[in-house]
PDB file of N, CA and C in Angstrom:
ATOM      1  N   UNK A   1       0.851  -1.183   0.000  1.00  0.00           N
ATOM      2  CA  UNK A   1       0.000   0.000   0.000  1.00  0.00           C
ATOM      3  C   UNK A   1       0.890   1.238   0.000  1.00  0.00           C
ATOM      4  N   UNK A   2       0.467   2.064  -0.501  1.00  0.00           N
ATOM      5  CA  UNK A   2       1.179   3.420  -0.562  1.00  0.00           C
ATOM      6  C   UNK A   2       0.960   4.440   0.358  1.00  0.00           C
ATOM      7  N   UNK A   3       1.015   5.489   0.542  1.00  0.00           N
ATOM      8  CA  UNK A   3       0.697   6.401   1.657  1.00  0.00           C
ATOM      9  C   UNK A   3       0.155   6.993   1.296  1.00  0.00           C
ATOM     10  N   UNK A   4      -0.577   7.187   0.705  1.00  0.00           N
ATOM     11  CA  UNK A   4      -1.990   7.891   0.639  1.00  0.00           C
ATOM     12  C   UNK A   4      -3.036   6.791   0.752  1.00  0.00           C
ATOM     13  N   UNK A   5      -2.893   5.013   0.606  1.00  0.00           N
ATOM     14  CA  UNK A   5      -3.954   4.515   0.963  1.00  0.00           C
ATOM     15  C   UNK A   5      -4.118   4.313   2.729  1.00  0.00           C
ATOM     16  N   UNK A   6      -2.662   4.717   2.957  1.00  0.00           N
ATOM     17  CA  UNK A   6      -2.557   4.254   4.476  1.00  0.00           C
ATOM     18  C   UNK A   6      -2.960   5.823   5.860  1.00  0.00           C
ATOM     19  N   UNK A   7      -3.098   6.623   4.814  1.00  0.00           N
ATOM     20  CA  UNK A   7      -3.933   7.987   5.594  1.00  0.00           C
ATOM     21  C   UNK A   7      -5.297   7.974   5.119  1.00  0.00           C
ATOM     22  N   UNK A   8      -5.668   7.282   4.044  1.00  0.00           N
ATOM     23  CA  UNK A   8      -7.108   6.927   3.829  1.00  0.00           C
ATOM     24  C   UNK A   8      -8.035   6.028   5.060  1.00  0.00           C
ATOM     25  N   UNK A   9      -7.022   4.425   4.964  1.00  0.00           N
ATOM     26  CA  UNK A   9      -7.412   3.596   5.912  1.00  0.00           C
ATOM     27  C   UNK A   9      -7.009   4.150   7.764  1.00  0.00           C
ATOM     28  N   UNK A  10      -6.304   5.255   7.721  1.00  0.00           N
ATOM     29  CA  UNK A  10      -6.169   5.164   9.094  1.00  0.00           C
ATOM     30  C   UNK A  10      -7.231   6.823   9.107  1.00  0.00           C
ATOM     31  N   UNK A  11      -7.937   7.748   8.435  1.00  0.00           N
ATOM     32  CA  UNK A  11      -8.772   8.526   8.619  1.00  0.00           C
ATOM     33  C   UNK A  11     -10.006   7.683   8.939  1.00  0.00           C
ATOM     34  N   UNK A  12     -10.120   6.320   8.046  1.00  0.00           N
ATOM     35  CA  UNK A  12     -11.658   5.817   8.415  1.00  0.00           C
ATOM     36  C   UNK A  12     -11.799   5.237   9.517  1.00  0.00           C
ATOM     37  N   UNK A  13     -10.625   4.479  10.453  1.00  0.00           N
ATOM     38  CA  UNK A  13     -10.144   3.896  11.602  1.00  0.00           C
ATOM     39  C   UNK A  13     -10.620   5.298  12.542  1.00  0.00           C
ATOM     40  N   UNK A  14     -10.165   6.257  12.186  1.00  0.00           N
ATOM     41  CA  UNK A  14     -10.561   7.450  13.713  1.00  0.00           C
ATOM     42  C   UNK A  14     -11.801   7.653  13.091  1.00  0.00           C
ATOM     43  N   UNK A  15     -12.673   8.013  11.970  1.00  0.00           N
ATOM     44  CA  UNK A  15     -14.015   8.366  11.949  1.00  0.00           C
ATOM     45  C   UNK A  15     -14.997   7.248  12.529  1.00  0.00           C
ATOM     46  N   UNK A  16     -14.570   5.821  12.380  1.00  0.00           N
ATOM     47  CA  UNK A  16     -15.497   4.510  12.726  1.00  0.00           C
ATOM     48  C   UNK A  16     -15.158   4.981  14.281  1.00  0.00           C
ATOM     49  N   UNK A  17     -14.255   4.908  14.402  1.00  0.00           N
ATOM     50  CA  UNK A  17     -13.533   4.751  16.528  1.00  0.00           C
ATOM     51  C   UNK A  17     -14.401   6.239  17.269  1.00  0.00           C
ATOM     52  N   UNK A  18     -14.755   7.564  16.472  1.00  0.00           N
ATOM     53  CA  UNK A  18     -15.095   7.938  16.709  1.00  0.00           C
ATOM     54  C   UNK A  18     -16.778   8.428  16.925  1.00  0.00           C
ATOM     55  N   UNK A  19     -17.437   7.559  15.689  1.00  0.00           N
ATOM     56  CA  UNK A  19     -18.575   7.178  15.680  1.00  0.00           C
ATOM     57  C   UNK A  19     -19.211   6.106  16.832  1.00  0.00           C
ATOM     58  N   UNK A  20     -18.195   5.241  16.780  1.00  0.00           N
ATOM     59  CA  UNK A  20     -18.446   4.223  17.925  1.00  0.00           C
ATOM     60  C   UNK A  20     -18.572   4.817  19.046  1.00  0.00           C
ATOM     61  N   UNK A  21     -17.744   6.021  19.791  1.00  0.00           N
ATOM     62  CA  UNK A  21     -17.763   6.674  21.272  1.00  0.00           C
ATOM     63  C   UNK A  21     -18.731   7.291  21.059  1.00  0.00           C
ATOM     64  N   UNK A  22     -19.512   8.430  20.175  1.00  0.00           N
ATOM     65  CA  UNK A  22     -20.547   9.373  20.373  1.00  0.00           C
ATOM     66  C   UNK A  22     -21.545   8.194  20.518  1.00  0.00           C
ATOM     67  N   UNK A  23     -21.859   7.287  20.086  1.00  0.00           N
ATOM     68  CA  UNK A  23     -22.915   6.484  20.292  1.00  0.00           C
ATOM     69  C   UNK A  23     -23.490   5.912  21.750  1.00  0.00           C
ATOM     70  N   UNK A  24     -21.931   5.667  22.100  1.00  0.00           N
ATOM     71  CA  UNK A  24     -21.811   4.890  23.421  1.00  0.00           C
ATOM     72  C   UNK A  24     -22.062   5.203  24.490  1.00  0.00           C
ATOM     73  N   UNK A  25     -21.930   7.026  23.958  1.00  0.00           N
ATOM     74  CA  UNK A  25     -21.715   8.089  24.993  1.00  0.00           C
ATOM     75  C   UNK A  25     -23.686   8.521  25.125  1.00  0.00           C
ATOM     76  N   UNK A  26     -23.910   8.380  24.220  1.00  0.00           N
ATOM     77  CA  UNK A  26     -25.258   8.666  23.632  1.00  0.00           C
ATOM     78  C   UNK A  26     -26.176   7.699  24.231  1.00  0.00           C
ATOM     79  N   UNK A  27     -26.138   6.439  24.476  1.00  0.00           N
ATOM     80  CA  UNK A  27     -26.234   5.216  25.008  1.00  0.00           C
ATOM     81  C   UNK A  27     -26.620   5.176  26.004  1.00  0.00           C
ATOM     82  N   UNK A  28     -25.462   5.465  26.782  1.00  0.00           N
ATOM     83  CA  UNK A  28     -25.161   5.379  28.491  1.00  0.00           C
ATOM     84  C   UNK A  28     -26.112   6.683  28.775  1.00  0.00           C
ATOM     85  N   UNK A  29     -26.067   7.505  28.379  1.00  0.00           N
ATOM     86  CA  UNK A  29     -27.165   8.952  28.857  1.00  0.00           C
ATOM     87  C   UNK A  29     -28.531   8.883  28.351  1.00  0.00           C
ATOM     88  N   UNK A  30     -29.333   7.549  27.493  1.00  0.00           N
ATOM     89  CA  UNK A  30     -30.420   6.928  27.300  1.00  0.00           C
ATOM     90  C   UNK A  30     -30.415   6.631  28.169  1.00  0.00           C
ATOM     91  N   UNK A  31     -29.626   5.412  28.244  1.00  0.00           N
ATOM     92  CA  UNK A  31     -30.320   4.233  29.386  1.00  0.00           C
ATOM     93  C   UNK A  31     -30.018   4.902  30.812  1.00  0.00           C
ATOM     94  N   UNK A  32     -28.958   5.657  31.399  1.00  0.00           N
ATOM     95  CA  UNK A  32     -29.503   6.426  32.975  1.00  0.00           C
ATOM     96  C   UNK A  32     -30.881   7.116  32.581  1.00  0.00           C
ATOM     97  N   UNK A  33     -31.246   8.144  31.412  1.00  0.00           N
ATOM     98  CA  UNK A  33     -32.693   8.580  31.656  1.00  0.00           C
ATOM     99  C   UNK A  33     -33.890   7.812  31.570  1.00  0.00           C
ATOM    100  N   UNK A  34     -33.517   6.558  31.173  1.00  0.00           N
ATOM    101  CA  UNK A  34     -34.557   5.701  31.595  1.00  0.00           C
ATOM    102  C   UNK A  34     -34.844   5.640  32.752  1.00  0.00           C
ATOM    103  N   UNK A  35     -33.542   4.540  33.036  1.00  0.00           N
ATOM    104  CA  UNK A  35     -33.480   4.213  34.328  1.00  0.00           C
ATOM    105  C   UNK A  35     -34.051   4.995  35.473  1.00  0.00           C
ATOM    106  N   UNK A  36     -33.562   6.283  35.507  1.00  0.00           N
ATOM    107  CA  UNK A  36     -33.252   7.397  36.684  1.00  0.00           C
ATOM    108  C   UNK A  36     -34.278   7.975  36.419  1.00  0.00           C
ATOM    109  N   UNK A  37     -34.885   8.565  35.327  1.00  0.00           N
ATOM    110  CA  UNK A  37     -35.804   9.781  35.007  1.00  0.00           C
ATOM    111  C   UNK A  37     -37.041  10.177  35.115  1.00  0.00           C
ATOM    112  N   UNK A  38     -37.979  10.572  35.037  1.00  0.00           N
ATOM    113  CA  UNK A  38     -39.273  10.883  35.549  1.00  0.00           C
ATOM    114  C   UNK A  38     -40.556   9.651  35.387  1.00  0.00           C
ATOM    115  N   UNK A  39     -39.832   8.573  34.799  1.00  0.00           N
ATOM    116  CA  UNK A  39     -40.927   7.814  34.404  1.00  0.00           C
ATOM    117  C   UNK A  39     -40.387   6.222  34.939  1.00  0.00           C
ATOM    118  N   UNK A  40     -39.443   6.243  35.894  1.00  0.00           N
ATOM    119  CA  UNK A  40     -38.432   5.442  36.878  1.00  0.00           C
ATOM    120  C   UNK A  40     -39.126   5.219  38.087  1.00  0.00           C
ATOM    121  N   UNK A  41     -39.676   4.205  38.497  1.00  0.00           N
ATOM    122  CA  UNK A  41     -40.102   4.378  40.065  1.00  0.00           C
ATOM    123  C   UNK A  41     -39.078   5.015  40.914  1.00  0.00           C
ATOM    124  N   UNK A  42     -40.012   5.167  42.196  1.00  0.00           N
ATOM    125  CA  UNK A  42     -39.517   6.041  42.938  1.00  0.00           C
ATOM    126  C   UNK A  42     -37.764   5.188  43.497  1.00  0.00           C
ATOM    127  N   UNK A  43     -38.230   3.749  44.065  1.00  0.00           N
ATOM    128  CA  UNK A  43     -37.074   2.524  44.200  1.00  0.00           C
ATOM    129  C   UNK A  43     -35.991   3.342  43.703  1.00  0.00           C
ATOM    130  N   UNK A  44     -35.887   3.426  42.118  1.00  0.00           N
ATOM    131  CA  UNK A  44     -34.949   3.472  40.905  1.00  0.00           C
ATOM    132  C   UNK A  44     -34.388   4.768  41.308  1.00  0.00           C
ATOM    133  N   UNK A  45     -34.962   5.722  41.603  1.00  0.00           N
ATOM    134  CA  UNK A  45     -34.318   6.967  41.489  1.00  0.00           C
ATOM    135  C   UNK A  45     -33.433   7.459  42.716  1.00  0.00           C
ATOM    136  N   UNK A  46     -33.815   6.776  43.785  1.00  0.00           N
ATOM    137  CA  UNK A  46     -32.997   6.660  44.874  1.00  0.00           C
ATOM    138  C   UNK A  46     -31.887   5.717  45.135  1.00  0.00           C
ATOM    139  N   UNK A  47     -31.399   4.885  44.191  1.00  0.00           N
ATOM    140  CA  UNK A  47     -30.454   4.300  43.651  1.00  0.00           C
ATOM    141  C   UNK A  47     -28.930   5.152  44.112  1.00  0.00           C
ATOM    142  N   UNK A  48     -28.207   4.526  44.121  1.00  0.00           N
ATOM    143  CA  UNK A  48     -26.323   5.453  44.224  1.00  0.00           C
ATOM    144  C   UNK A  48     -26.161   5.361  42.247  1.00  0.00           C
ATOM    145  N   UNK A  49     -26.680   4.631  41.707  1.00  0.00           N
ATOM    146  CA  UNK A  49     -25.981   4.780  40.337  1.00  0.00           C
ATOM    147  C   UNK A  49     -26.979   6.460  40.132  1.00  0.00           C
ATOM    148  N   UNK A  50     -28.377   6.569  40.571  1.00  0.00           N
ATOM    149  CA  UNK A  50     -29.182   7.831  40.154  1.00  0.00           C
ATOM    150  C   UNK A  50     -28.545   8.968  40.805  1.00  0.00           C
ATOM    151  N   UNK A  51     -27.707   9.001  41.885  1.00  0.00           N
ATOM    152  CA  UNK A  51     -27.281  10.004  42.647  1.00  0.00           C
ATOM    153  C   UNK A  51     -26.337  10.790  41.728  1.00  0.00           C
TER     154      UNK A  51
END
């Protein structure tokens, strides 16, 4: 491979790696507002993970 295919394949490596974290990140702050959020029994929201 030459170096321009190898700044090709390593730009799509940080756009995938970086797609993958906003998601994850996106994810984890779904599922606590489930969990935790106004529609959470009362149990749930008094939780240490809801604190």
């Amino acid at each position: 491979m030459n170096a321009r295919n190898w700044l090709v394949s390593g730009a799509l490596v940080v756009l995938c790696g970086g797609i993958l974290v906003l998601f994850t990140d996106i994810e984890v702050s779904a599922v606590r507002w489930f969990s935790c959020g106004p529609l959470a029994p009362q149990d749930e929201r008094t939780t240490e993970i809801c604190r």
